[in-house]
N, C-alpha and C. Protein backbone atom coordinates (compact mmCIF):
# COMPACT_ATOMS: atom_id res chain seq x y z
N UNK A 1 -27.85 -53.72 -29.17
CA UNK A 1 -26.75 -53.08 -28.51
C UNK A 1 -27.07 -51.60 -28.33
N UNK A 2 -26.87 -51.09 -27.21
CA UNK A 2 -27.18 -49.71 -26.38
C UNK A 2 -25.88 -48.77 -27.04
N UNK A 3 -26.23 -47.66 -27.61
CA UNK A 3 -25.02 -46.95 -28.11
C UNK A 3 -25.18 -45.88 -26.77
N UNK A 4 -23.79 -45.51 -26.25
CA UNK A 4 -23.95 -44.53 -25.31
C UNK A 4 -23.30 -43.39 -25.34
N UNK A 5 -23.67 -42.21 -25.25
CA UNK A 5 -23.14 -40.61 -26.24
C UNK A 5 -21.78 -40.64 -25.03
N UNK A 6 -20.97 -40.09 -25.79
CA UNK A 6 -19.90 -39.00 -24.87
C UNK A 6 -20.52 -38.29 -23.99
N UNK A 7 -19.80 -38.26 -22.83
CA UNK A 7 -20.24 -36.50 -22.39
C UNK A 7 -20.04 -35.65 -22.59
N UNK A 8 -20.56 -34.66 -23.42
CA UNK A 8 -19.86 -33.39 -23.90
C UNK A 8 -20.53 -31.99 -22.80
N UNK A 9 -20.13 -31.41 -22.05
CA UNK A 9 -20.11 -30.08 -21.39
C UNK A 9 -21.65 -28.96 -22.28
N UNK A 10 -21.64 -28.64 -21.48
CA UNK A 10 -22.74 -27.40 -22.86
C UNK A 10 -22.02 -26.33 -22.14
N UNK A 11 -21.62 -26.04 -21.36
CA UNK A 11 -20.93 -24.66 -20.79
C UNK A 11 -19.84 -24.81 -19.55
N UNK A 12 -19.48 -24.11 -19.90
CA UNK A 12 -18.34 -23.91 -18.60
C UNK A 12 -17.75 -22.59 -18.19
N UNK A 13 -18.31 -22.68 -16.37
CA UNK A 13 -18.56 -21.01 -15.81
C UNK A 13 -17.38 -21.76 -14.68
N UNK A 14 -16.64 -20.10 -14.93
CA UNK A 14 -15.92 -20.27 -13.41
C UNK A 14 -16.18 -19.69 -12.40
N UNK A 15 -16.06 -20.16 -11.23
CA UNK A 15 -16.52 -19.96 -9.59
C UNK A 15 -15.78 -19.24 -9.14
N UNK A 16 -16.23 -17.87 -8.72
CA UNK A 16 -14.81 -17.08 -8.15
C UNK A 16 -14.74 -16.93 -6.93
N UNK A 17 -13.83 -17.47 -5.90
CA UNK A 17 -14.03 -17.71 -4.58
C UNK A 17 -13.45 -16.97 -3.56
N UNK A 18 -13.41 -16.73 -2.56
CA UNK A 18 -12.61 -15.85 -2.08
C UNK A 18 -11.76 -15.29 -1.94
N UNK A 19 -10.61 -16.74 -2.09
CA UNK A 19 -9.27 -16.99 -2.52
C UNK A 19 -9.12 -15.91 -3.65
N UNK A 20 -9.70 -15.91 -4.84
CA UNK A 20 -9.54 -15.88 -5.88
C UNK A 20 -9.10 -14.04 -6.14
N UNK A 21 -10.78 -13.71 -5.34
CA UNK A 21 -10.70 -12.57 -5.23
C UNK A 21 -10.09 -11.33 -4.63
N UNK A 22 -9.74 -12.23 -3.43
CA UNK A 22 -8.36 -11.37 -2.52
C UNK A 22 -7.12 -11.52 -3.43
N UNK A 23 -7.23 -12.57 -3.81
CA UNK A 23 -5.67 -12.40 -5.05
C UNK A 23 -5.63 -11.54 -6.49
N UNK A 24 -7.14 -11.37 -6.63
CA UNK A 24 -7.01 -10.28 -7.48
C UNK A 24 -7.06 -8.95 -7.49
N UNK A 25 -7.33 -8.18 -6.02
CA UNK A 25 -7.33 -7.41 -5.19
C UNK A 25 -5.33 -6.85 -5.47
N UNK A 26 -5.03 -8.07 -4.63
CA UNK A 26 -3.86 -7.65 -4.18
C UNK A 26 -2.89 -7.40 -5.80
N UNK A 27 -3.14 -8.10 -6.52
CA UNK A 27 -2.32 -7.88 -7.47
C UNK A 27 -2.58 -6.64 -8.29
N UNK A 28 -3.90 -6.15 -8.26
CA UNK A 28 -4.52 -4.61 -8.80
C UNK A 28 -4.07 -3.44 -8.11
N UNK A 29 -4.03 -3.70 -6.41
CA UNK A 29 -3.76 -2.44 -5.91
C UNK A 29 -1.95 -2.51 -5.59
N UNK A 30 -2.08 -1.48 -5.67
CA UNK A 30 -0.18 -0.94 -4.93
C UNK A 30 -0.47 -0.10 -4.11
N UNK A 31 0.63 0.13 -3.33
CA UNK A 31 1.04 1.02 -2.27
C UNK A 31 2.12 1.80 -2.17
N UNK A 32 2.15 2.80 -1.45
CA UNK A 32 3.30 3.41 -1.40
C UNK A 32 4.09 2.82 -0.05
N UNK A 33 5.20 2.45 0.49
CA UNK A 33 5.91 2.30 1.33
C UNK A 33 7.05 3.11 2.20
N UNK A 34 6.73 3.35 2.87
CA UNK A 34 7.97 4.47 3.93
C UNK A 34 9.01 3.67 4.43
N UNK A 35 9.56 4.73 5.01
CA UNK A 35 9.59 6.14 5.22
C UNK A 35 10.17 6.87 4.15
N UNK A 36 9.08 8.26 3.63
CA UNK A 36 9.09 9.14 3.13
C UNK A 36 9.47 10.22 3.87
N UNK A 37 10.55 11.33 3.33
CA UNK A 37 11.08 12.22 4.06
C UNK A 37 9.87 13.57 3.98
N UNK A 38 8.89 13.68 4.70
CA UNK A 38 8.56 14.87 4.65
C UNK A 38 9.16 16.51 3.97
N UNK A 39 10.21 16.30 4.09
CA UNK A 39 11.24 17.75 3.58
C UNK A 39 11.21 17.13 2.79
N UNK A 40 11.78 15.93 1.75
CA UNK A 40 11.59 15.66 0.50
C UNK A 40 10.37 16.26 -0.52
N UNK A 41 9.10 15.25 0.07
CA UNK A 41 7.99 15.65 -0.59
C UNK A 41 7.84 17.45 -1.09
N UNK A 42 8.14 17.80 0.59
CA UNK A 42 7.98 19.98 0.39
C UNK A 42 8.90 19.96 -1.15
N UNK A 43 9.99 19.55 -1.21
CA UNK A 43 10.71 20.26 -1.61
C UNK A 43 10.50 19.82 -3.42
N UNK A 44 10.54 18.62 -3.91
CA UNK A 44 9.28 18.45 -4.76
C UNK A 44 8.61 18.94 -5.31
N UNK A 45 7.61 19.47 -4.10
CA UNK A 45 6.06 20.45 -4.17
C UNK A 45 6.22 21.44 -5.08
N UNK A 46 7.49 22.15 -4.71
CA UNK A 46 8.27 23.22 -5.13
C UNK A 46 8.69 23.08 -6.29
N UNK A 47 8.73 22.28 -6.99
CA UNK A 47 9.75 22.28 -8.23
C UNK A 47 8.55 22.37 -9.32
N UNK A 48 7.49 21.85 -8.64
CA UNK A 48 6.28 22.35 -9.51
C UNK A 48 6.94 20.75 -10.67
N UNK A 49 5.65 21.16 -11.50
CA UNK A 49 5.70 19.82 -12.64
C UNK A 49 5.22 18.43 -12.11
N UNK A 50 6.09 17.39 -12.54
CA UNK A 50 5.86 15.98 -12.66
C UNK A 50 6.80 15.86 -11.28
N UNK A 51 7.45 16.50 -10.70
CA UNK A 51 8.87 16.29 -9.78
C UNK A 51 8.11 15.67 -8.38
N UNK A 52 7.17 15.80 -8.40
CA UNK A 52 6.53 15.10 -6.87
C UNK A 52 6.28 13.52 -7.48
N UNK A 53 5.30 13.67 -8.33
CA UNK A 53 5.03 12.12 -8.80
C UNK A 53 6.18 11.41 -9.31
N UNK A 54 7.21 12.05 -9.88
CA UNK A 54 8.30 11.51 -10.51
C UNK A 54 9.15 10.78 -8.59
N UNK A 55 9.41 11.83 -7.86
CA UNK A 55 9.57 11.13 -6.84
C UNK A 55 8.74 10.20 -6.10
N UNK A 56 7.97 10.30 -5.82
CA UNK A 56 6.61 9.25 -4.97
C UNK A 56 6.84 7.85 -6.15
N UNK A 57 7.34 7.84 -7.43
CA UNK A 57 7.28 6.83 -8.20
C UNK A 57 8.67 6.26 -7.94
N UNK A 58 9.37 6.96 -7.61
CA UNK A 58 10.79 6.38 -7.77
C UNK A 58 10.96 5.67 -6.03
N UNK A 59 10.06 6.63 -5.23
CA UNK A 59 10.22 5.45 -4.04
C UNK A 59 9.29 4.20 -4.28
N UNK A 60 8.26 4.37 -4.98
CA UNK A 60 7.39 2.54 -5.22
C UNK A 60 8.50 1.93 -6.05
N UNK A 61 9.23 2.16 -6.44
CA UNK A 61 10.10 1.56 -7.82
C UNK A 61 10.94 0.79 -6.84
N UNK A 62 11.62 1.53 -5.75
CA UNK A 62 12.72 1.21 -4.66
C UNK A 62 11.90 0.13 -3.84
N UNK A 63 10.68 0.04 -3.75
CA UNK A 63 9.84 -1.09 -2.92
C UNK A 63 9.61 -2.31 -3.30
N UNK A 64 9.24 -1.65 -4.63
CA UNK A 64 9.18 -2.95 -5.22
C UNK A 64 10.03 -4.10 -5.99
N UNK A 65 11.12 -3.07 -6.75
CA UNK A 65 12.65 -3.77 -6.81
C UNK A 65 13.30 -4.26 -5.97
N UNK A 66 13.25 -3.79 -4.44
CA UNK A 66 14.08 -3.87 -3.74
C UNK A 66 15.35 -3.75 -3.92
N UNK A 67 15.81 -3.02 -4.88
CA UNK A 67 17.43 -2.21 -4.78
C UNK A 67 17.66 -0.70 -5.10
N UNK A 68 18.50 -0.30 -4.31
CA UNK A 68 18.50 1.21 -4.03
C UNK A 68 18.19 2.08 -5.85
N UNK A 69 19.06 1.45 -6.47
CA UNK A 69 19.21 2.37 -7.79
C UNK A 69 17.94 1.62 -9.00
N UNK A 70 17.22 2.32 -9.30
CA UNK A 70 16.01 1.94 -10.17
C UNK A 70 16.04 2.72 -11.77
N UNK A 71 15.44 2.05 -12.09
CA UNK A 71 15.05 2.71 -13.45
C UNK A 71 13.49 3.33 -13.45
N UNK A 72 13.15 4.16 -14.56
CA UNK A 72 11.36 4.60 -14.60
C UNK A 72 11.40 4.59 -16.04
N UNK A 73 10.74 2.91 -16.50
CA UNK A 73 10.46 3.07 -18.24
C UNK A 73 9.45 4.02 -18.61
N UNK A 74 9.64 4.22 -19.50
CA UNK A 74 8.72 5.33 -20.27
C UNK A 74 6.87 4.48 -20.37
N UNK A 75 6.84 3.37 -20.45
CA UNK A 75 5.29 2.78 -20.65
C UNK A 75 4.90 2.80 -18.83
N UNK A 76 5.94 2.52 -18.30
CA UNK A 76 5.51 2.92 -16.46
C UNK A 76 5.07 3.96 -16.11
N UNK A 77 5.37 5.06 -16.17
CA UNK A 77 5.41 6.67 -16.50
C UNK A 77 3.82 6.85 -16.78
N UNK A 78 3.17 6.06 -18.47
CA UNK A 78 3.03 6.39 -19.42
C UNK A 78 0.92 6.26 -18.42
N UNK A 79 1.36 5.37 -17.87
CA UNK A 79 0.17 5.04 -17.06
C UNK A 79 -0.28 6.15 -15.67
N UNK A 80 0.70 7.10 -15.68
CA UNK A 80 0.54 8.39 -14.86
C UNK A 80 0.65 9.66 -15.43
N UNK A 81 0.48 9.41 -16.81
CA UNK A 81 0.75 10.63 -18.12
C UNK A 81 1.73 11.26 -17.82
N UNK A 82 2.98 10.62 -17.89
CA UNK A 82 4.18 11.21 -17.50
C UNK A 82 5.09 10.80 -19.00
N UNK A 83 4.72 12.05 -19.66
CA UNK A 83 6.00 11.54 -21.19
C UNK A 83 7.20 11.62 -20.79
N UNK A 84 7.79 11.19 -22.03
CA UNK A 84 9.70 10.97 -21.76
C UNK A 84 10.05 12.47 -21.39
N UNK A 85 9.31 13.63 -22.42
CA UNK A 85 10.29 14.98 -22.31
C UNK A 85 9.96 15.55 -20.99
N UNK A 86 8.81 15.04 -20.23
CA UNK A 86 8.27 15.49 -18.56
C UNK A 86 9.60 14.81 -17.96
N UNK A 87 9.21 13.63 -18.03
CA UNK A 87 10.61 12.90 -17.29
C UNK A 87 11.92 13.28 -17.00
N UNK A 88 12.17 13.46 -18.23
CA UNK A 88 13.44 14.31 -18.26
C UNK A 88 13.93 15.83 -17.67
N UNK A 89 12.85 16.81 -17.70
CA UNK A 89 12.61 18.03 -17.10
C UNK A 89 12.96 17.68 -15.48
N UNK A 90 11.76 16.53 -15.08
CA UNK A 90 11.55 16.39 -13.78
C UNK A 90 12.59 16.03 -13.15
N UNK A 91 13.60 15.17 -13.49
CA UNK A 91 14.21 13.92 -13.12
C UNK A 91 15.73 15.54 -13.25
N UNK A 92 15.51 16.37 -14.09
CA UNK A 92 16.89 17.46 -14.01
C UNK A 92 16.39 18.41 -12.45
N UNK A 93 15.49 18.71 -12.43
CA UNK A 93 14.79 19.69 -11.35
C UNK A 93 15.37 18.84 -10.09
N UNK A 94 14.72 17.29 -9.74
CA UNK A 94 15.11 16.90 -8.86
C UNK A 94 16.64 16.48 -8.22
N UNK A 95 17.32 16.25 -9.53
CA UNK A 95 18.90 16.41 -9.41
C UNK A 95 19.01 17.76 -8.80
N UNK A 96 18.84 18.62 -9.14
CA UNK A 96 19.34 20.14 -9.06
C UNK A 96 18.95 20.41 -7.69
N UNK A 97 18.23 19.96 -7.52
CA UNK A 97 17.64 20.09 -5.64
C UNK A 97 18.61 19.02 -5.14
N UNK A 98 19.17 18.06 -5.27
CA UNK A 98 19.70 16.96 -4.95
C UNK A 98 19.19 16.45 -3.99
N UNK A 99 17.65 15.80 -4.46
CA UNK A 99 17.14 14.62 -3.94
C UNK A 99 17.38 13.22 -4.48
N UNK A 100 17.83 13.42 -6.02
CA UNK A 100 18.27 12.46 -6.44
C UNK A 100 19.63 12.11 -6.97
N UNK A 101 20.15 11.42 -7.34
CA UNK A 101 21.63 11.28 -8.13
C UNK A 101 21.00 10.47 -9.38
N UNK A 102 20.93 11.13 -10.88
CA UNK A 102 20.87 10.17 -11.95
C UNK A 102 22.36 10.29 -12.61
N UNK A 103 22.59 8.57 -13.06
CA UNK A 103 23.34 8.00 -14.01
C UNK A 103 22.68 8.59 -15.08
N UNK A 104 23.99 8.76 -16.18
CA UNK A 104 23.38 8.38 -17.45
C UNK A 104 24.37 7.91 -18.49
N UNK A 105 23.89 7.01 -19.17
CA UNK A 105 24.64 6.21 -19.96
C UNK A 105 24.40 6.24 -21.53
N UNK A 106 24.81 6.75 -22.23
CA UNK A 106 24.58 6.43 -23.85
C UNK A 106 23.61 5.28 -24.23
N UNK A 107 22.30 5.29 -25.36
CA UNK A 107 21.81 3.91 -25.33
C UNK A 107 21.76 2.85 -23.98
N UNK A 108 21.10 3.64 -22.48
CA UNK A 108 20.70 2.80 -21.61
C UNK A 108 19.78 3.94 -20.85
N UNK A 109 18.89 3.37 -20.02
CA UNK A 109 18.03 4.11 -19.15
C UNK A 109 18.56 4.54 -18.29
N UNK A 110 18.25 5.87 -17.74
CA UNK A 110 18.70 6.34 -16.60
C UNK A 110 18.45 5.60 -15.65
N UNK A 111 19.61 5.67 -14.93
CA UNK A 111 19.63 5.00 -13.33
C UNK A 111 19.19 5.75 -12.43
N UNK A 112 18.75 5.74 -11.42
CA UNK A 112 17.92 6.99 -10.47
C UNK A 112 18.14 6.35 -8.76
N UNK A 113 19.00 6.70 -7.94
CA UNK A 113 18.81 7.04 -6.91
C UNK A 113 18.77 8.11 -5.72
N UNK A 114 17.75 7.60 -4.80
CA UNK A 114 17.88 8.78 -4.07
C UNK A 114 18.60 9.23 -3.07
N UNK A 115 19.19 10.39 -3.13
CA UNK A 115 20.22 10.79 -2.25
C UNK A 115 20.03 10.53 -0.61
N UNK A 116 18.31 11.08 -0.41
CA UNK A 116 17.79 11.04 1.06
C UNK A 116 18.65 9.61 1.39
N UNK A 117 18.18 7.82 1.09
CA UNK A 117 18.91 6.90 1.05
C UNK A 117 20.43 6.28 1.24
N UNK A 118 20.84 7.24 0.69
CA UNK A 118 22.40 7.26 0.58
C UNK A 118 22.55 7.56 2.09
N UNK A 119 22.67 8.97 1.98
CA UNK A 119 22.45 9.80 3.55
C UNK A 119 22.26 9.07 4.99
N UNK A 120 21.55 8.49 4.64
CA UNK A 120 20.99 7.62 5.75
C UNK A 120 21.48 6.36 5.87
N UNK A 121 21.90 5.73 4.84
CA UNK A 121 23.05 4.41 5.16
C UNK A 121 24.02 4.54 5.96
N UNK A 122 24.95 6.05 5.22
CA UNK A 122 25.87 6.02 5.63
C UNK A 122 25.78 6.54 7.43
N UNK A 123 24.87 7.57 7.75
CA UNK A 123 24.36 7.78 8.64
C UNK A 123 24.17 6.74 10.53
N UNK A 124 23.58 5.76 9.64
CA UNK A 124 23.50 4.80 10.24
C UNK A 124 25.00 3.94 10.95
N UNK A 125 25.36 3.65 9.65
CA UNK A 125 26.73 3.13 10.21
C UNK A 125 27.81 3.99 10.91
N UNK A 126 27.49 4.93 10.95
CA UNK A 126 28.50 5.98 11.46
C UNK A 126 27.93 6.28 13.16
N UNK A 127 26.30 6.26 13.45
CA UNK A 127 26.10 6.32 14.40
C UNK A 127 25.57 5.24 15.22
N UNK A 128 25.93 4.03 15.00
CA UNK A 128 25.59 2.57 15.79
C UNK A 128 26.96 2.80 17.10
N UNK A 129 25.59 2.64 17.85
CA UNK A 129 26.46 2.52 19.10
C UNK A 129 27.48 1.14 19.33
N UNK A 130 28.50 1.47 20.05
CA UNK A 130 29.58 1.00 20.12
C UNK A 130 29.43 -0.08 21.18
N UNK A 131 29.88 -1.37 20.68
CA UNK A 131 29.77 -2.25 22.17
C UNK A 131 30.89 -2.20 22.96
N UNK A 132 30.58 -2.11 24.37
CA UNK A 132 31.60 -2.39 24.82
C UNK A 132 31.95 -3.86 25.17
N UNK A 133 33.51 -3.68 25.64
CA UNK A 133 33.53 -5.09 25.10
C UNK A 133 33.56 -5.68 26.07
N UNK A 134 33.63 -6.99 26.32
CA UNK A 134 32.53 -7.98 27.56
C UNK A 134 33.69 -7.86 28.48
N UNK A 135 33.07 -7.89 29.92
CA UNK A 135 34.12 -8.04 31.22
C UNK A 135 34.31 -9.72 31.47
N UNK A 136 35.68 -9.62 32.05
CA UNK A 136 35.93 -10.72 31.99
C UNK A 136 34.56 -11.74 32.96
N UNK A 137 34.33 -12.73 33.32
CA UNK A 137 33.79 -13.79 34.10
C UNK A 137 34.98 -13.85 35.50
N UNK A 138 34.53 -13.21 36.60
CA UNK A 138 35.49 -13.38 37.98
C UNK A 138 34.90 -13.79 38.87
N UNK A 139 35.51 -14.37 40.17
CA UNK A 139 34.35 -14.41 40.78
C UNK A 139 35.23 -14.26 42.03
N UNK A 140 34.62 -13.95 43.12
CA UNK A 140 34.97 -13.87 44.42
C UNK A 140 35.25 -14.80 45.21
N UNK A 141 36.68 -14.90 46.03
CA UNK A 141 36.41 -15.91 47.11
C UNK A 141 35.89 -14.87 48.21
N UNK A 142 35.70 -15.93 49.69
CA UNK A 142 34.95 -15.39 50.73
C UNK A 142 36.05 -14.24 51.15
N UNK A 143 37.47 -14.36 51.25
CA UNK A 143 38.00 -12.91 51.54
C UNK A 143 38.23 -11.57 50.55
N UNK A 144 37.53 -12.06 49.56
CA UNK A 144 37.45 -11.05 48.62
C UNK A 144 38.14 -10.46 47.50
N UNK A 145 39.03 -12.34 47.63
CA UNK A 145 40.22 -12.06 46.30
C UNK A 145 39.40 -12.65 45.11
N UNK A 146 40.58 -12.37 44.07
CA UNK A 146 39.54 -12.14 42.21
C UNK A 146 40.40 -13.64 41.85
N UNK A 147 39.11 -15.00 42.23
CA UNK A 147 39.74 -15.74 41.27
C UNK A 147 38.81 -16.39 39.85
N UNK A 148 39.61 -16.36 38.66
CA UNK A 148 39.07 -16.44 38.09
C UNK A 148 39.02 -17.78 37.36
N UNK A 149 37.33 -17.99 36.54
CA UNK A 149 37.16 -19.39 36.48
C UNK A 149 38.19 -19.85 35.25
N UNK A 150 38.08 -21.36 35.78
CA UNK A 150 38.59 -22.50 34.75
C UNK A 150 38.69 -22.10 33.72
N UNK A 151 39.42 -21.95 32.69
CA UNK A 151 39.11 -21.77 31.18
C UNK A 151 38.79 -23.19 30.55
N UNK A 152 37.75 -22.48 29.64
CA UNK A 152 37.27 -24.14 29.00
C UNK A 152 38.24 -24.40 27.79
N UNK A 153 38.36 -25.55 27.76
CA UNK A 153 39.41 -26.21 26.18
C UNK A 153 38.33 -26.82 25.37
C-alpha cells in the first residue's frame, strides 16, 4: 500500500496587481476639495501660527464628513504637529477673525464651523431666481379669438 503525503505549501507570496495597487494609492493619498475662499486663506496667512493649517484641515474634515459642523481630534492634528494648546490658540484667532463659529461644550470636543459656509447657504437661497409662473396653454382661432383647450380630468 502507497502512503501519500498531504500537501503542505512551503511558502506563500502575495501578487500585487493593479487593482490592488490603485487601491492602495487611493486610500494613502487625500486631497483638499473646493471651493476655498481665497480671502479666507489671506486672512489665515495673517493670523500667523497653526490658523492656516488649522483651516485647510477643517475644510478636508467638511469633505470628508460631509456635514457642515466637524470636529479636529487631537491624534488628527497630532499627524500635522498640531498640539491641543496650538489648537486652541488657532481655533480662538480664527473665531476672532470670524472665519469660523466654535461650539463649546463641557467634557465634549469642539464643534467647528465655518462661517464662509453659512454665508453662502443662506446667500444662495436668498438669491435663486424666481420662476415665473407658467402661462396659461391658449390657442387661437382663425379670427383671432383666445380659445382655450379642453381641461383634462
Amino acid at each position: 500500500m502507497m502512503m501519500t503525503k498531504a500537501f503542505q505549501p512551503t511558502g506563500v507570496e502575495e501578487v500585487e496587481t493593479e487593482t490592488m495597487r490603485r487601491l492602495k494609492v487611493s486610500r494613502t493619498e487625500h486631497y483638499l476639495r473646493g471651493p476655498i475662499r481665497i480671502d479666507d486663506i489671506r486672512a489665515a496667512t495673517k493670523l500667523g501660527g497653526s490658523c492656516l493649517a488649522l483651516l485647510l484641515l477643517i475644510h478636508f474634515r467638511r469633505t470628508v464628513t460631509g456635514q457642515s459642523e466637524v470636529t479636529l481630534p487631537n491624534g488628527f492634528l497630532a499627524e500635522f504637529e498640531i498640539d491641543k494648546s496650538a489648537k486652541r490658540r488657532g481655533l480662538k484667532r480664527l473665531e476672532e477673525a470670524k472665519l469660523i463659529t466654535v461650539e463649546r461644550a463641557a467634557g465634549h470636543s469642539v464643534t467647528i464651523e465655518l462661517r464662509s459656509a453659512r454665508n453662502r447657504r443662506g446667500a444662495r437661497k436668498r438669491n435663486q431666481r424666481r420662476r415665473r409662473p407658467r402661462e396659461a396653454n391658449v390657442m387661437l382661432d382663425r379670427a383671432g379669438n383666445i380659445n382655450a383647450p379642453p381641461r383634462r380630468q
